[in-house]
C-alpha atoms as a PDB file:
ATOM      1  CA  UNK A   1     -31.807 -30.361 -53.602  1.00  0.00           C
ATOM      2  CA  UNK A   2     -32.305 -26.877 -51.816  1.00  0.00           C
ATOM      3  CA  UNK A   3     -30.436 -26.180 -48.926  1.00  0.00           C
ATOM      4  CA  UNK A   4     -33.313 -25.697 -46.215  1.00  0.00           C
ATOM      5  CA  UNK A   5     -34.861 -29.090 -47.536  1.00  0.00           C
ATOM      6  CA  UNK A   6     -31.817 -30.748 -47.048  1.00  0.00           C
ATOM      7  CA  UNK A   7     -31.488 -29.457 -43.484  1.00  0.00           C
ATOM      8  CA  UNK A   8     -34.888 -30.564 -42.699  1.00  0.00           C
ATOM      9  CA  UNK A   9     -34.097 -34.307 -43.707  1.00  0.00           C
ATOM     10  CA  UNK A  10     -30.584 -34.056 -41.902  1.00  0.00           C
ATOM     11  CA  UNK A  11     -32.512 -33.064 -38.682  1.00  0.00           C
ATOM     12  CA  UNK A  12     -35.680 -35.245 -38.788  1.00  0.00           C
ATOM     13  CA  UNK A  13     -35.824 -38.474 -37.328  1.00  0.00           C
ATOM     14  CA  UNK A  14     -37.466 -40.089 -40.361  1.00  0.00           C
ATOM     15  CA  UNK A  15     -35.384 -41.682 -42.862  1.00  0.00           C
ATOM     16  CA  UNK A  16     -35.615 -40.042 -46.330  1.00  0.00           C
ATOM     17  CA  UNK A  17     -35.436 -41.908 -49.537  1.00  0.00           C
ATOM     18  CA  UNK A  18     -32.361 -39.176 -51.134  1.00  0.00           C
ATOM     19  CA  UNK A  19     -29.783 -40.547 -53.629  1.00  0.00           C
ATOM     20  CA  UNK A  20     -26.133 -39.036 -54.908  1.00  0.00           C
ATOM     21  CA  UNK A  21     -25.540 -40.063 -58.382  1.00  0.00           C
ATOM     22  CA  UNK A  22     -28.295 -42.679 -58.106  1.00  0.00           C
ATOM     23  CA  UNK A  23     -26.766 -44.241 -54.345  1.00  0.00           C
ATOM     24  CA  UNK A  24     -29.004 -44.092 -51.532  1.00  0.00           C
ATOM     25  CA  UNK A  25     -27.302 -41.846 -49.030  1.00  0.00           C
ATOM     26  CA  UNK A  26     -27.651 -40.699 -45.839  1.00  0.00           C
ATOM     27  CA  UNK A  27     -27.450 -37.020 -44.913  1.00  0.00           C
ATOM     28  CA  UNK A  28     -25.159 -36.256 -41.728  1.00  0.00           C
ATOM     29  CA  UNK A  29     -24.815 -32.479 -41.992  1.00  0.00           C
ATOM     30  CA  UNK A  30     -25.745 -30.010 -44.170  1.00  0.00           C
ATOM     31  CA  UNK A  31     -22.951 -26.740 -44.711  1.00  0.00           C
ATOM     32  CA  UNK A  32     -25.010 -23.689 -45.333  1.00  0.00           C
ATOM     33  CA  UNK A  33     -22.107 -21.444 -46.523  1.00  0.00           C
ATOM     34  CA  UNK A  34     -20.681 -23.598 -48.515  1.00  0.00           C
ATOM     35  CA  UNK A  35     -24.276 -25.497 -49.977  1.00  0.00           C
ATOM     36  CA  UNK A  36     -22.410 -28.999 -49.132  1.00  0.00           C
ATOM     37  CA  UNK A  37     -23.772 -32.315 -47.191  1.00  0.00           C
ATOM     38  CA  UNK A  38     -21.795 -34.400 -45.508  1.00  0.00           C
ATOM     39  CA  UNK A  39     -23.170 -37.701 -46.780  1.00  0.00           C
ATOM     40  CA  UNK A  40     -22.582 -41.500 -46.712  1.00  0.00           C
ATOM     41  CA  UNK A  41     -24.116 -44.768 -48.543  1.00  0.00           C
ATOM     42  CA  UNK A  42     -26.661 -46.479 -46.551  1.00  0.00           C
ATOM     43  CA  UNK A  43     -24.393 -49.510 -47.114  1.00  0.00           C
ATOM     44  CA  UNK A  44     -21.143 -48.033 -46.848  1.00  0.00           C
ATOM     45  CA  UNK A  45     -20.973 -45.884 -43.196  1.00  0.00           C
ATOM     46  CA  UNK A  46     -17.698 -45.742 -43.693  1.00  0.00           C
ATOM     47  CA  UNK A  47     -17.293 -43.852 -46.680  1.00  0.00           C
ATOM     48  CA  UNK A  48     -18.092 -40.211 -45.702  1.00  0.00           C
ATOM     49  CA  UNK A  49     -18.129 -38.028 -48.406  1.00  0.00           C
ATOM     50  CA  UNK A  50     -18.449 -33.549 -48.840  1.00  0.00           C
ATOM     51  CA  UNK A  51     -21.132 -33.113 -51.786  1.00  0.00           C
ATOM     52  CA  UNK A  52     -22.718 -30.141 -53.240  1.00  0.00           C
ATOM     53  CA  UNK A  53     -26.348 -30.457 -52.281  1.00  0.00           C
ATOM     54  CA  UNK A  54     -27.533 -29.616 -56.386  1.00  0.00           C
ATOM     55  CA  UNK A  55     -25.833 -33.739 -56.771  1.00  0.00           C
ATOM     56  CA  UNK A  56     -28.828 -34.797 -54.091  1.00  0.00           C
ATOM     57  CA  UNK A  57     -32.040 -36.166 -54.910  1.00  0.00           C
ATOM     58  CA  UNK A  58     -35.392 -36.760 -52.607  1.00  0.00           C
ATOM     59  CA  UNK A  59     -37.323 -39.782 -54.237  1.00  0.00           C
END
């Protein structure tokens, strides 16, 4: 996923249908220097996880 269109879902109110490896996720932050999200599984809050955005996918 590009960087600006992951900012755009990170900031917009509307949930986006994005996967990591083929797990939903949701996108908490986006890094811009580094080209990482902070992420987590829709059904696992918990488990916050540093990706590099190239591993996300918009459905």
């Amino acid at each position: 996923m590009n960087k600006q269109r992951a900012m755009e879902i990170a900031a917009s109110p509307v949930m986006a249908h994005v996967t990591c490896n083929g797990v939903p996720v949701y996108i908490q932050h986006v890094d811009e220097s580094n080209e990482t999200a902070r992420i987590y599984p829709l059904d696992e809050p918990e488990n916050e996880q540093e990706v590099p955005l190239n591993n996300l996918r918009e459905h």
